[in-house]
Structure formats: C-alpha cells, structure tokens
C-alpha atoms as a PDB file:
ATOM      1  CA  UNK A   1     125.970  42.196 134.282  1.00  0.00           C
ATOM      2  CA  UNK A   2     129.653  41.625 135.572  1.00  0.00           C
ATOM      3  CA  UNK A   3     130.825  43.701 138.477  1.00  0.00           C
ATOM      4  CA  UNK A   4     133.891  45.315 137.567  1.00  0.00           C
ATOM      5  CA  UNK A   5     136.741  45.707 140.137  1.00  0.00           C
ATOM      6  CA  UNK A   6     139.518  48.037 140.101  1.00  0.00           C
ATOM      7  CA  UNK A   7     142.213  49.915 142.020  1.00  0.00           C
ATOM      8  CA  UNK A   8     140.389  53.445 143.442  1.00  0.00           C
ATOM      9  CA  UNK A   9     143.718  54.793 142.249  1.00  0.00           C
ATOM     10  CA  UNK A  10     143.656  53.438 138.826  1.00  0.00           C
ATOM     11  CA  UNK A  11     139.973  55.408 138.546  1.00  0.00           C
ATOM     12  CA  UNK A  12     141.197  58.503 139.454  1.00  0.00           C
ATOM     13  CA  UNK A  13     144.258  58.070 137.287  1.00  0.00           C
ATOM     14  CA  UNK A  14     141.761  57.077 134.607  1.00  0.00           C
ATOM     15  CA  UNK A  15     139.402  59.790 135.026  1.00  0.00           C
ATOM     16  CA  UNK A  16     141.904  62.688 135.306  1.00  0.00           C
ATOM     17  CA  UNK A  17     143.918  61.867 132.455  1.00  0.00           C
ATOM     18  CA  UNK A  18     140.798  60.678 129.997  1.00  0.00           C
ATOM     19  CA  UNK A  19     139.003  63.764 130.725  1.00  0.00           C
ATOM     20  CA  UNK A  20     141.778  66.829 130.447  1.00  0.00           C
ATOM     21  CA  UNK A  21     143.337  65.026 127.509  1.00  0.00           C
ATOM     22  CA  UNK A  22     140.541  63.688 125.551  1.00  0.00           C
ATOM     23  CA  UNK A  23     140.019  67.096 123.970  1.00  0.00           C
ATOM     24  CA  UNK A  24     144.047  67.153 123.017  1.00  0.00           C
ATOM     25  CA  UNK A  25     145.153  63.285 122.706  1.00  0.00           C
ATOM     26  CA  UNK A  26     142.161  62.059 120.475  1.00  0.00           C
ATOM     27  CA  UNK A  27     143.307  63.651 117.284  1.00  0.00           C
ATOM     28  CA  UNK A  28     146.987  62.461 117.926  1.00  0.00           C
ATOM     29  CA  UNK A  29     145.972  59.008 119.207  1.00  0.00           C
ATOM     30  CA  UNK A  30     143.685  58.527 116.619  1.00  0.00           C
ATOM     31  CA  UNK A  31     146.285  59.448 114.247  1.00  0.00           C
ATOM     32  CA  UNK A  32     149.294  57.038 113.675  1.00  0.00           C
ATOM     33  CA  UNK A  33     151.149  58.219 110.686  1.00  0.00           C
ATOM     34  CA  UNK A  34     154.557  56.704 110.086  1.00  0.00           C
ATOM     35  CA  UNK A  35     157.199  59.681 109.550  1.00  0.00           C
ATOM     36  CA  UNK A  36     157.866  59.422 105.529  1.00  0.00           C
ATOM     37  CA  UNK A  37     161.588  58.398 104.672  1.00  0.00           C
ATOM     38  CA  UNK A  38     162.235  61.767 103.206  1.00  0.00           C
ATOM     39  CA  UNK A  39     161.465  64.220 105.662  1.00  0.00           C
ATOM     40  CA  UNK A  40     159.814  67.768 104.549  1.00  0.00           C
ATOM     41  CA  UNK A  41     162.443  70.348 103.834  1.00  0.00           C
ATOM     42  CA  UNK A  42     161.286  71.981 107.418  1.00  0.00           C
ATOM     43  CA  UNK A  43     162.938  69.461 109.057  1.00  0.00           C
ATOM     44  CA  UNK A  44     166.189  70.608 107.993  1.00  0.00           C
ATOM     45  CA  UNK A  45     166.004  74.395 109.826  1.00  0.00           C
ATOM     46  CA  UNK A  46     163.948  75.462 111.721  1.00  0.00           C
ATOM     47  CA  UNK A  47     162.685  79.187 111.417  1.00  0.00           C
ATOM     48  CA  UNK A  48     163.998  79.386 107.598  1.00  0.00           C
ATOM     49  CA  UNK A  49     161.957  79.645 104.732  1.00  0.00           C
ATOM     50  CA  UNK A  50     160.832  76.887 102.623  1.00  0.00           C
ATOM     51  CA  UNK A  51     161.412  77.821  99.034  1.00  0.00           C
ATOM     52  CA  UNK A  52     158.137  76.659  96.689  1.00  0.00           C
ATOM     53  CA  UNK A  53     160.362  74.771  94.513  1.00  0.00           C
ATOM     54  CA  UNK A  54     161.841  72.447  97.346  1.00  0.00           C
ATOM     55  CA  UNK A  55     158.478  70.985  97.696  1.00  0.00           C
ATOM     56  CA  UNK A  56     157.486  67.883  96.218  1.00  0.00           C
ATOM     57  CA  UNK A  57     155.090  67.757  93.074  1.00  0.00           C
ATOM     58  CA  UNK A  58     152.233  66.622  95.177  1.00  0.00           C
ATOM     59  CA  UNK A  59     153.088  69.199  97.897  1.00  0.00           C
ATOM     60  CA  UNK A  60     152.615  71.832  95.519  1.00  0.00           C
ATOM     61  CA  UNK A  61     149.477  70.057  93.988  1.00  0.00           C
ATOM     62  CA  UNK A  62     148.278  69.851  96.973  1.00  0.00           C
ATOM     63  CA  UNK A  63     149.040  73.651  98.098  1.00  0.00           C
ATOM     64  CA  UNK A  64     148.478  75.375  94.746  1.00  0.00           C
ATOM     65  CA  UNK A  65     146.162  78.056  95.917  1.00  0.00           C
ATOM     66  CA  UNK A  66     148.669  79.461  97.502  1.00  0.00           C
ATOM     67  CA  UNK A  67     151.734  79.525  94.924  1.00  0.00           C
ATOM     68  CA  UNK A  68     151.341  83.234  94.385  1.00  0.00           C
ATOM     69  CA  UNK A  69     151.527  84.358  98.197  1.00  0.00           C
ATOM     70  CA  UNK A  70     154.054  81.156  99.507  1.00  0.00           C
ATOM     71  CA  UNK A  71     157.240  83.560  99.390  1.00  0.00           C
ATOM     72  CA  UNK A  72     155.255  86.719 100.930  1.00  0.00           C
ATOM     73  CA  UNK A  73     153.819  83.862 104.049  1.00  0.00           C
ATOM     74  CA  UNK A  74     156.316  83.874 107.303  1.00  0.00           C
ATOM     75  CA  UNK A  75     158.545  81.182 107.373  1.00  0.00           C
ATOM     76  CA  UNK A  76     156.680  79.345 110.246  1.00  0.00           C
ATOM     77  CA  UNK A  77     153.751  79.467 107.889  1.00  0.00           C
ATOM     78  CA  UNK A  78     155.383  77.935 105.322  1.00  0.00           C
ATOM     79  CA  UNK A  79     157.134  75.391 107.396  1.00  0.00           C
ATOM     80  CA  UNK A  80     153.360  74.547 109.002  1.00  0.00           C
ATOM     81  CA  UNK A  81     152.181  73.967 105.636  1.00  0.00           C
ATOM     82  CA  UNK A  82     154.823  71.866 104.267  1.00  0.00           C
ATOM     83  CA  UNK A  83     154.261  70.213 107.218  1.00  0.00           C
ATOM     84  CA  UNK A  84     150.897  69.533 107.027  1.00  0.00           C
ATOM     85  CA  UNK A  85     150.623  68.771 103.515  1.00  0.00           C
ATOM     86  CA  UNK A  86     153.261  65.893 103.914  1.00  0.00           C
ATOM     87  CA  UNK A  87     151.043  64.310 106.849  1.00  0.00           C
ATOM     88  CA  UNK A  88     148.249  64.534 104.372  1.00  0.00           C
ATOM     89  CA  UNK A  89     149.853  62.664 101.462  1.00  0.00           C
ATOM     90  CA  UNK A  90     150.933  60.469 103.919  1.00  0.00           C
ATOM     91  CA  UNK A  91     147.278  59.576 105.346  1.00  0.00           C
ATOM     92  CA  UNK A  92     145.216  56.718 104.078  1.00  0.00           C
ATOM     93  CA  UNK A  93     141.751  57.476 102.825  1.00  0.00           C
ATOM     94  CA  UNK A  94     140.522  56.779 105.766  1.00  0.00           C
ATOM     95  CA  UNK A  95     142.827  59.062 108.100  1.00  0.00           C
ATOM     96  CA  UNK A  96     141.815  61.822 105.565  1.00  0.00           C
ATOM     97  CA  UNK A  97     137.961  61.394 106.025  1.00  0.00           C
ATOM     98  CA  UNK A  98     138.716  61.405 109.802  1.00  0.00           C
ATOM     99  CA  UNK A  99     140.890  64.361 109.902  1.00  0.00           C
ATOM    100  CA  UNK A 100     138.235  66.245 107.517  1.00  0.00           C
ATOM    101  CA  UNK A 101     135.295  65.325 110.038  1.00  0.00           C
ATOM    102  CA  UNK A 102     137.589  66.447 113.380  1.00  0.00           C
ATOM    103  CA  UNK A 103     138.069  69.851 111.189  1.00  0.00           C
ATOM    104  CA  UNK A 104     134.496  70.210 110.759  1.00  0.00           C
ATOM    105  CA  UNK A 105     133.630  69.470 114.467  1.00  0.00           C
ATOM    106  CA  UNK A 106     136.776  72.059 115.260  1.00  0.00           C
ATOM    107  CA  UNK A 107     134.931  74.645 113.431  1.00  0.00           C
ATOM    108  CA  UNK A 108     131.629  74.183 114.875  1.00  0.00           C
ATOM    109  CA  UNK A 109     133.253  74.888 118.420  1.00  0.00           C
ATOM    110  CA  UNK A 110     132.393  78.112 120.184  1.00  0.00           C
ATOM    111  CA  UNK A 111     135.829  80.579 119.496  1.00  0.00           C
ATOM    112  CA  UNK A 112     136.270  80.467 123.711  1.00  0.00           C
ATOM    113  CA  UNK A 113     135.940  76.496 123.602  1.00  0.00           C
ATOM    114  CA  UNK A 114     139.201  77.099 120.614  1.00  0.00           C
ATOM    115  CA  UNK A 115     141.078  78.627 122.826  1.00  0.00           C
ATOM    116  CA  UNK A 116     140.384  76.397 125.742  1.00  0.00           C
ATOM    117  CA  UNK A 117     141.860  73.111 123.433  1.00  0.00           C
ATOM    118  CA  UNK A 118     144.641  75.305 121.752  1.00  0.00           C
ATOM    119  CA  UNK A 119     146.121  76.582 125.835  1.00  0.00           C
ATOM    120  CA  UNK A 120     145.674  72.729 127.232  1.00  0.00           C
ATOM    121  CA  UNK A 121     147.304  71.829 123.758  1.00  0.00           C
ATOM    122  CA  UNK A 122     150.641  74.061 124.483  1.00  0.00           C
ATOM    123  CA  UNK A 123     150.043  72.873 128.165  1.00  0.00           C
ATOM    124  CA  UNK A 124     150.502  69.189 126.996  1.00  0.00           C
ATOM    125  CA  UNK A 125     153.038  69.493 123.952  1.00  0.00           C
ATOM    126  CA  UNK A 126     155.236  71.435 126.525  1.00  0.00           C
ATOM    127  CA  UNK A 127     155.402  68.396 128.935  1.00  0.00           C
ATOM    128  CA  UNK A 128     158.312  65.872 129.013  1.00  0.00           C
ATOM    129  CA  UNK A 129     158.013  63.157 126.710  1.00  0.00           C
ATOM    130  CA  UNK A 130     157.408  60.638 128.780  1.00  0.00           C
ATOM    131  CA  UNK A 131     154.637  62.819 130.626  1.00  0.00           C
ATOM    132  CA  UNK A 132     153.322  62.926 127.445  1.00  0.00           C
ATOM    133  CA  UNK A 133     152.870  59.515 126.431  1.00  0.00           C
ATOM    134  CA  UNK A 134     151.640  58.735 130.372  1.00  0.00           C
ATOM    135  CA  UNK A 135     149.119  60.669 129.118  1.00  0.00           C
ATOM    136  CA  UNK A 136     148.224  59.203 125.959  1.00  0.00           C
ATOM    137  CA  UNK A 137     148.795  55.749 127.767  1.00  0.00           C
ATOM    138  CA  UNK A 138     145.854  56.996 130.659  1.00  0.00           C
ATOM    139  CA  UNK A 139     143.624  57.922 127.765  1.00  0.00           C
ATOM    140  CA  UNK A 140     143.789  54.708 125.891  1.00  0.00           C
ATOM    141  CA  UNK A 141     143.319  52.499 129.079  1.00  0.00           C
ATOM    142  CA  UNK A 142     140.291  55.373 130.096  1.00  0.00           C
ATOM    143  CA  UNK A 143     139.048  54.588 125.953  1.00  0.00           C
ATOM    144  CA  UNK A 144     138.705  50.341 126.700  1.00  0.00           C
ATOM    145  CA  UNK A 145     136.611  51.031 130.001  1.00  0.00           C
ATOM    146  CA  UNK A 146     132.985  50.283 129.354  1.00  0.00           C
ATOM    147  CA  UNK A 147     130.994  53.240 127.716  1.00  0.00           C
ATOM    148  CA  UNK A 148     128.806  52.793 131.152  1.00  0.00           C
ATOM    149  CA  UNK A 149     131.876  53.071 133.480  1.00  0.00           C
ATOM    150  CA  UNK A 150     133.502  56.137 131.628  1.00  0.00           C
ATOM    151  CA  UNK A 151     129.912  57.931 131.486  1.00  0.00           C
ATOM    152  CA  UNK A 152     130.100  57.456 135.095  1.00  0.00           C
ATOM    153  CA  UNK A 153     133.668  59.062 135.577  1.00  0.00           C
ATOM    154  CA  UNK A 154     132.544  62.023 133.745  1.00  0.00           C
ATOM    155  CA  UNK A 155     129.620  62.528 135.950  1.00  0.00           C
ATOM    156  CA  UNK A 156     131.585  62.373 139.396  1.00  0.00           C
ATOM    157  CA  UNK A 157     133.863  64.738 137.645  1.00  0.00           C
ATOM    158  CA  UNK A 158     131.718  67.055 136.083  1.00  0.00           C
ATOM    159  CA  UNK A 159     129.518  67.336 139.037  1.00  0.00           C
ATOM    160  CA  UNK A 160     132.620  67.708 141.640  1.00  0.00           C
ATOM    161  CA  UNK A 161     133.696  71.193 142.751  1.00  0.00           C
ATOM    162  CA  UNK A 162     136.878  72.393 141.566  1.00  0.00           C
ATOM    163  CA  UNK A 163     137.969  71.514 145.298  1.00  0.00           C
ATOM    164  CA  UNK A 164     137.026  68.206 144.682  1.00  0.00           C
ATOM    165  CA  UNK A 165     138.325  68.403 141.674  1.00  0.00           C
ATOM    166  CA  UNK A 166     141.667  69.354 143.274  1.00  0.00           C
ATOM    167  CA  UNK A 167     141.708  66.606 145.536  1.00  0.00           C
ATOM    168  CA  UNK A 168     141.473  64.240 143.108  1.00  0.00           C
ATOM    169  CA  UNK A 169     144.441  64.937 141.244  1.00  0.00           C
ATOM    170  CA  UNK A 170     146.229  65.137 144.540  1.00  0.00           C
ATOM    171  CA  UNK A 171     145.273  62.079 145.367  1.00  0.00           C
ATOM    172  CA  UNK A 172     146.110  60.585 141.940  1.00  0.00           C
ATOM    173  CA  UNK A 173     149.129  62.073 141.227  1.00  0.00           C
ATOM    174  CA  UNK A 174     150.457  60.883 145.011  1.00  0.00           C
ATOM    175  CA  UNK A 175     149.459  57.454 144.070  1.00  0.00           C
ATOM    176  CA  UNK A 176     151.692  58.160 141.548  1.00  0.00           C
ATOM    177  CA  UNK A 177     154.361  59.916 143.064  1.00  0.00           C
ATOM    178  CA  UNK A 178     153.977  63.296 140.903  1.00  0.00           C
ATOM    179  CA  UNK A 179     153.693  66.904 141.970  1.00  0.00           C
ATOM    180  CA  UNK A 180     150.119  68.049 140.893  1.00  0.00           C
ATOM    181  CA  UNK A 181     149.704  71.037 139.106  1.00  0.00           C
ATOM    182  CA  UNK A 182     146.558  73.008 140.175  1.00  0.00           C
ATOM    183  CA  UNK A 183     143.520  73.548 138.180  1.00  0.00           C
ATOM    184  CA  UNK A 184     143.109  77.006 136.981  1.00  0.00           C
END
C-alpha cells in the first residue's frame, strides 16, 4: 500500500470542513440541477403569493393534492412549493430516486438529530458565498481521500475533546487566515 503524503494543514482543513458540512453539503453537492430558463413565478417577489393558476400544468400535476388548500397556505408555503416542484420536474430519474432515498433517511433521523442539520443548515446558507462554496470545495477534496484516510479523520475527530476540537479549527482556519468561530 502507497504512503500518502500531505500538508498537516490540508488534513485539518479536510477534516473540519468534511465533517461539519457533510450533513448539509451532501444533498446540495450531490445535486446539480441547472436553473430552468423560465424561472418559477416565486422568483419574481418574494413574500407574495403564488396564485394556483400561474403554475405550470405539470406544477399543478405534480401538486394536486393540494389545489383545494393552495390559496388558504402562507405565501412562503406556496413559494416553497412552487419551488420545489420546479426542482423536481427538473431532476433526472436518477436525481429523483436519490432525493426520495435522502427523504427517507431524513425521516428516519431522531427529531433532535433534525434540528441539529436544519441550525448548521441556516448556519451555512447564512455564510458569504464564497465561504460557502470553500466549503463545498473542502468537502469534495475530503470525498476523493481514500475511504481508509477519511475513516481515520473521523476517528481523531470524534474521539478529540471539544478543546481539541477547538484547536483544530484554530489551527486550520490560521493556516488559512480566517477568524474561527467556536464550537457550541
């Protein structure tokens, strides 16, 4: 077996960012769906109401259960589910079986575990853009390490005190020239 060298810092970096944004980035990395041409009529204002009519035939298809409530629903609601049902149309087969099986492994969670993904999922989406995809960049780079090598980065971090813990995003995010926010 090959010896594998690398940059102490790029570990840490690695570790860090693979481990508190695997539970966040994995459903957005895995998920590359080009915006369509004609964007949902959310887009166009946001907080107003989406009237049932200005969605597509397939939107409503795809929504029909709830044409008889869709003008009682807030208009976040509505603008969430026009949302979401134009990222559905516009998934492949395969993006749909995908997103189906990450909604069955959501519901399995424990309702504390839900919480814990939806706070570090405001935590991330609240971050500057290009924090953001620093993040998603560290996460792809942790995905390509060796399933041995990234087993073993989730040991030394799992088994690390939240000191440790600490101290290692210190020392990555000085590498790095960032100010580290501390773990809660």
């Amino acid at each position: 077996m090959r010896k594998m060298c690398t940059k102490p810092g790029l570990v840490g970096a690695l570790l860090l960012t693979g481990l508190l944004s695997a539970a966040v980035c994995l459903p957005v990395c895995a998920q590359s769906v080009t915006p369509p041409a004609n964007p949902p009529p959310t887009a166009a204002a946001a907080g107003a109401a989406v009237p049932w009519n200005s969605l597509s035939p397939d939107q409503q298809h795809l929504l029909s259960r709830m044409s008889d409530q869709w003008d009682q629903l807030p208009p976040q609601r509505q603008q969430a589910l026009a949302s979401g049902s134009q990222r559905w149309l516009g998934m492949s087969s395969e993006q749909r079986q995908q997103a189906r099986q990450r909604f069955n492994q959501w519901q399995q969670l424990p309702q504390q575990r839900r919480e814990q993904l939806r706070r570090r999922w405001e935590e991330f989406r609240s971050l500057p853009p290009a924090r953001q995809e620093a993040a998603r960049e560290n996460f792809r780079k942790f995905q390509q390490l060796p399933q041995e090598r990234r087993q073993q980065l989730r040991q030394r971090w799992q088994k690390a005190s939240p000191a440790q813990r600490q101290d290692m995003i210190d020392r990555t995010r000085a590498r790095h020239g960032e100010r580290a926010p501390k773990l809660r």
